[in-house]
C-alpha atoms as a PDB file:
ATOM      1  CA  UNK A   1       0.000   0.000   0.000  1.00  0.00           C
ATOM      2  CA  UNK A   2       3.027   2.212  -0.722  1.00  0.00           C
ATOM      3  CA  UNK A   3       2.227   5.961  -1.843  1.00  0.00           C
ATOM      4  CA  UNK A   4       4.385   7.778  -4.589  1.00  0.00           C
ATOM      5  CA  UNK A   5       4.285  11.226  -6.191  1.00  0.00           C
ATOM      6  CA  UNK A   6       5.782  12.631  -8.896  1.00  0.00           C
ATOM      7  CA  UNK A   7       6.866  15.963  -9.460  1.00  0.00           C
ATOM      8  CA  UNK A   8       8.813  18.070 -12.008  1.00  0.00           C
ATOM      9  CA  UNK A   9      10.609  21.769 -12.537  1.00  0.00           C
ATOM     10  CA  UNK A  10      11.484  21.916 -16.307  1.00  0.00           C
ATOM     11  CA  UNK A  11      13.469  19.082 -17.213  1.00  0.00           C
ATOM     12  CA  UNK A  12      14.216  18.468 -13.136  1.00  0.00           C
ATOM     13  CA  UNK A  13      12.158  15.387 -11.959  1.00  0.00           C
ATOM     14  CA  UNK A  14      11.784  13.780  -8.302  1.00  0.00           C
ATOM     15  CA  UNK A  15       9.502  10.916  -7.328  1.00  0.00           C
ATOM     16  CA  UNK A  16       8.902  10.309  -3.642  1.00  0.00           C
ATOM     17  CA  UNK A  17       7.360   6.806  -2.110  1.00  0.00           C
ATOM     18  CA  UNK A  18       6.059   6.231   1.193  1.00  0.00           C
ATOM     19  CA  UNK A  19       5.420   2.532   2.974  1.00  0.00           C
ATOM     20  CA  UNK A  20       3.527   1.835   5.737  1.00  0.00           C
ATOM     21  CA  UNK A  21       5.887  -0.219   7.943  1.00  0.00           C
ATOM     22  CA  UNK A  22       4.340  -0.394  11.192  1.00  0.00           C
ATOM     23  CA  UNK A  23       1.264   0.256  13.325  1.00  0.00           C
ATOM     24  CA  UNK A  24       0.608   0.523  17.040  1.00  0.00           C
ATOM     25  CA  UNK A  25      -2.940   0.545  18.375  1.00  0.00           C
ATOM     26  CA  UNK A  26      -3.225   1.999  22.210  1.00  0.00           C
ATOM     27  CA  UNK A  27      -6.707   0.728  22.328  1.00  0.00           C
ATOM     28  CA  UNK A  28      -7.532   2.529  25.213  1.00  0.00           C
ATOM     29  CA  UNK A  29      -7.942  -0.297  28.113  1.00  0.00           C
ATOM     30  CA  UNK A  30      -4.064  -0.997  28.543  1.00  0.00           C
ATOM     31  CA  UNK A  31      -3.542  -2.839  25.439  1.00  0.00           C
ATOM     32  CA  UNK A  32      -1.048  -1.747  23.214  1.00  0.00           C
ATOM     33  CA  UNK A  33      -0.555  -3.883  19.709  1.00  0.00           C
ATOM     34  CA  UNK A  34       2.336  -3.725  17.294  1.00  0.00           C
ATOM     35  CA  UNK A  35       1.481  -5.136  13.531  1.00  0.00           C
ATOM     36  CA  UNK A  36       3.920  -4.689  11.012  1.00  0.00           C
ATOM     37  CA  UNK A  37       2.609  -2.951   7.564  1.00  0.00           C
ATOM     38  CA  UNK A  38      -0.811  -0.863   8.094  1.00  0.00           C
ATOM     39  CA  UNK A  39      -3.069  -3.776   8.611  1.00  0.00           C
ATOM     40  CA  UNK A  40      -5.978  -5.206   6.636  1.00  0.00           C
ATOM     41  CA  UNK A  41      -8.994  -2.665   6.587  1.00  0.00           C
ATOM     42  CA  UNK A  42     -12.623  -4.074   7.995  1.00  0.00           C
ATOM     43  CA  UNK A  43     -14.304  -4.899   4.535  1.00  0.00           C
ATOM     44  CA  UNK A  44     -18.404  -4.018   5.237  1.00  0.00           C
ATOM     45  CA  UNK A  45     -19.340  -6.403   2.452  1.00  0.00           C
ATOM     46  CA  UNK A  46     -17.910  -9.004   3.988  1.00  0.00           C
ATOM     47  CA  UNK A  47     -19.385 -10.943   7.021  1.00  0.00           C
ATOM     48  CA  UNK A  48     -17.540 -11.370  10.260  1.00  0.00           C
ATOM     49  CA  UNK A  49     -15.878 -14.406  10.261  1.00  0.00           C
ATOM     50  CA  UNK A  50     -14.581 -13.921   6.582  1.00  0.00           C
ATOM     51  CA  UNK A  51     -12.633 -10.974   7.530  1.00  0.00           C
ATOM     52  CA  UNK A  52      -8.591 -11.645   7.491  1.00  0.00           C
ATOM     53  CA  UNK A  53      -6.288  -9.318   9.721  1.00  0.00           C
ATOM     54  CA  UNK A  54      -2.840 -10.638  11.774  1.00  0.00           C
ATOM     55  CA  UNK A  55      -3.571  -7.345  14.259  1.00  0.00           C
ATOM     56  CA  UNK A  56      -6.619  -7.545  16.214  1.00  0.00           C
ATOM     57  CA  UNK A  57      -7.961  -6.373  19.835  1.00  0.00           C
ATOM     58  CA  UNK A  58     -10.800  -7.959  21.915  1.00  0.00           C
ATOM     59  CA  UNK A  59     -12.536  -5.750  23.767  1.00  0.00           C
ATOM     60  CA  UNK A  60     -14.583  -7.028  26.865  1.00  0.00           C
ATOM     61  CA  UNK A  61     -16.311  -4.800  27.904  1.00  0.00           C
ATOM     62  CA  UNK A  62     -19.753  -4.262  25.613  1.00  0.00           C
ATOM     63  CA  UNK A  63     -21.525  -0.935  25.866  1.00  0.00           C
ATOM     64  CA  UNK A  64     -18.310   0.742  26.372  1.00  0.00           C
ATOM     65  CA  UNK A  65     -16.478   3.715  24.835  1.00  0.00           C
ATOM     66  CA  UNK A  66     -12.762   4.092  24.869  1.00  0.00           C
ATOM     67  CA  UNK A  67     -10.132   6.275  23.603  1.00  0.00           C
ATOM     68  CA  UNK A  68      -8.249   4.731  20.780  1.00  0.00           C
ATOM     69  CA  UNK A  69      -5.142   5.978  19.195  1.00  0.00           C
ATOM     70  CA  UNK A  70      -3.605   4.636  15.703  1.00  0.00           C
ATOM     71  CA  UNK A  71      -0.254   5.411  15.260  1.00  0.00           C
ATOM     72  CA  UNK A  72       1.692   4.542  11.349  1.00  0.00           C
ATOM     73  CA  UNK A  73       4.964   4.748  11.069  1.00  0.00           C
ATOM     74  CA  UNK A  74       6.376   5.495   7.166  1.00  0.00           C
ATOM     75  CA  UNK A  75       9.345   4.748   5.641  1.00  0.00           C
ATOM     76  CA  UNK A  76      10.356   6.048   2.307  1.00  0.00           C
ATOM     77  CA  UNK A  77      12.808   6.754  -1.051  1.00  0.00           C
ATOM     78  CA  UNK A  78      13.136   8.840  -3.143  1.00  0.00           C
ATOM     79  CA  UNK A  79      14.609   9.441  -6.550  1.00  0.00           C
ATOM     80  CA  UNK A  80      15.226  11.797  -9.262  1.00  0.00           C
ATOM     81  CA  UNK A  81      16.919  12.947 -12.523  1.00  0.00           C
ATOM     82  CA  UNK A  82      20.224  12.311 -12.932  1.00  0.00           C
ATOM     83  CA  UNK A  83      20.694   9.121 -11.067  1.00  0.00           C
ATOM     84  CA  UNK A  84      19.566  10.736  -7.608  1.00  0.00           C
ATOM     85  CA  UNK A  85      17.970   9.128  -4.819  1.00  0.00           C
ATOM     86  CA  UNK A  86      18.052   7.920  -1.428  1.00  0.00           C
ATOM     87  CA  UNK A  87      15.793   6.721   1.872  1.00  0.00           C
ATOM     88  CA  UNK A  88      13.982   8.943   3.898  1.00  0.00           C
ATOM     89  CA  UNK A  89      13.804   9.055   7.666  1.00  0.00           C
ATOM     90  CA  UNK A  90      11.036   7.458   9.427  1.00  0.00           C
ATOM     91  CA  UNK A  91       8.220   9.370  10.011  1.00  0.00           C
ATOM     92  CA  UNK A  92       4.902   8.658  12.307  1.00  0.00           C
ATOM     93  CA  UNK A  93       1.441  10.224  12.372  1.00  0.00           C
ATOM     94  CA  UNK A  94      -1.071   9.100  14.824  1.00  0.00           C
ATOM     95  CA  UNK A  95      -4.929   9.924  15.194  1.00  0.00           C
ATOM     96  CA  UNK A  96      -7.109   9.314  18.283  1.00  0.00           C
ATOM     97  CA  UNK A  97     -10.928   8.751  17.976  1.00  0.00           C
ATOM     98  CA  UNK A  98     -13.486   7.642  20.236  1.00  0.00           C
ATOM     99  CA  UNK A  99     -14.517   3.981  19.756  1.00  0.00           C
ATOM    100  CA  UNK A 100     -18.051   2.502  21.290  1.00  0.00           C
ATOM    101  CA  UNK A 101     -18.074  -1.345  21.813  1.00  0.00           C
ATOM    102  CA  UNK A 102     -21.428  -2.786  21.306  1.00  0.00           C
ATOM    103  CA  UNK A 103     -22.225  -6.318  21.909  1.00  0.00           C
ATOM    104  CA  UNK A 104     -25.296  -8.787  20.599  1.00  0.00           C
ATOM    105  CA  UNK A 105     -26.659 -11.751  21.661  1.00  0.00           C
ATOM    106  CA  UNK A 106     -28.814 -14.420  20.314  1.00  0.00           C
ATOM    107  CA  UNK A 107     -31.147 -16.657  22.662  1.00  0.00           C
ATOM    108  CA  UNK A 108     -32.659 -19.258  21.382  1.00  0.00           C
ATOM    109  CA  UNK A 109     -35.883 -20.293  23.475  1.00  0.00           C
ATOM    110  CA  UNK A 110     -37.352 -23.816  22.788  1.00  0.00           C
ATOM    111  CA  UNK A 111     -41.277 -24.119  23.331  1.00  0.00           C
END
């Protein structure tokens, strides 16, 4: 899920790419998790139990709202006319949301 752009200045070109290479999750009830790469997103189309992801928190707490904060850290390159290039430093942004856990049941009642 690496992100390049592409710029130029006359016959001067440089193209910049960014990876994903980590993510950390404080999910706001102690937990911290470490994944490497960004993740898989939740697909909506797709039912629970088909979903795919190697990071993943389980909250216990139903009816619940915590304080969750996503943190990605980039790496990147970079190159240009003329042979140019080189790796970028590191770089992490982070974004915290509220999250509010909410929890169903089935009961099946025989008669």
């Amino acid at each position: 899920m690496a992100k390049s752009k592409r710029v130029r200045a006359g016959t001067v070109w440089a193209k910049a790419t960014a990876t994903p290479q980590q993510m950390t999750i404080d999910t706001g009830d102690g937990e911290t998790l470490t994944c490497n790469g960004p993740g898989a997103a939740y697909d909506l189309a797709r039912p629970p139990e088909r979903q795919k992801t190697t990071c993943s928190h389980l909250y216990e707490r139903p009816a619940h709202a915590y304080r969750v904060t996503v943190s990605v850290t980039w790496g990147g390159s970079w190159r240009g006319s003329g042979g140019t290039g080189g790796t970028l430093p590191p770089i992490t942004r982070s974004i915290t949301f509220p999250v509010r856990i909410v929890e169903a049941q089935a009961l099946v009642v025989r008669r």
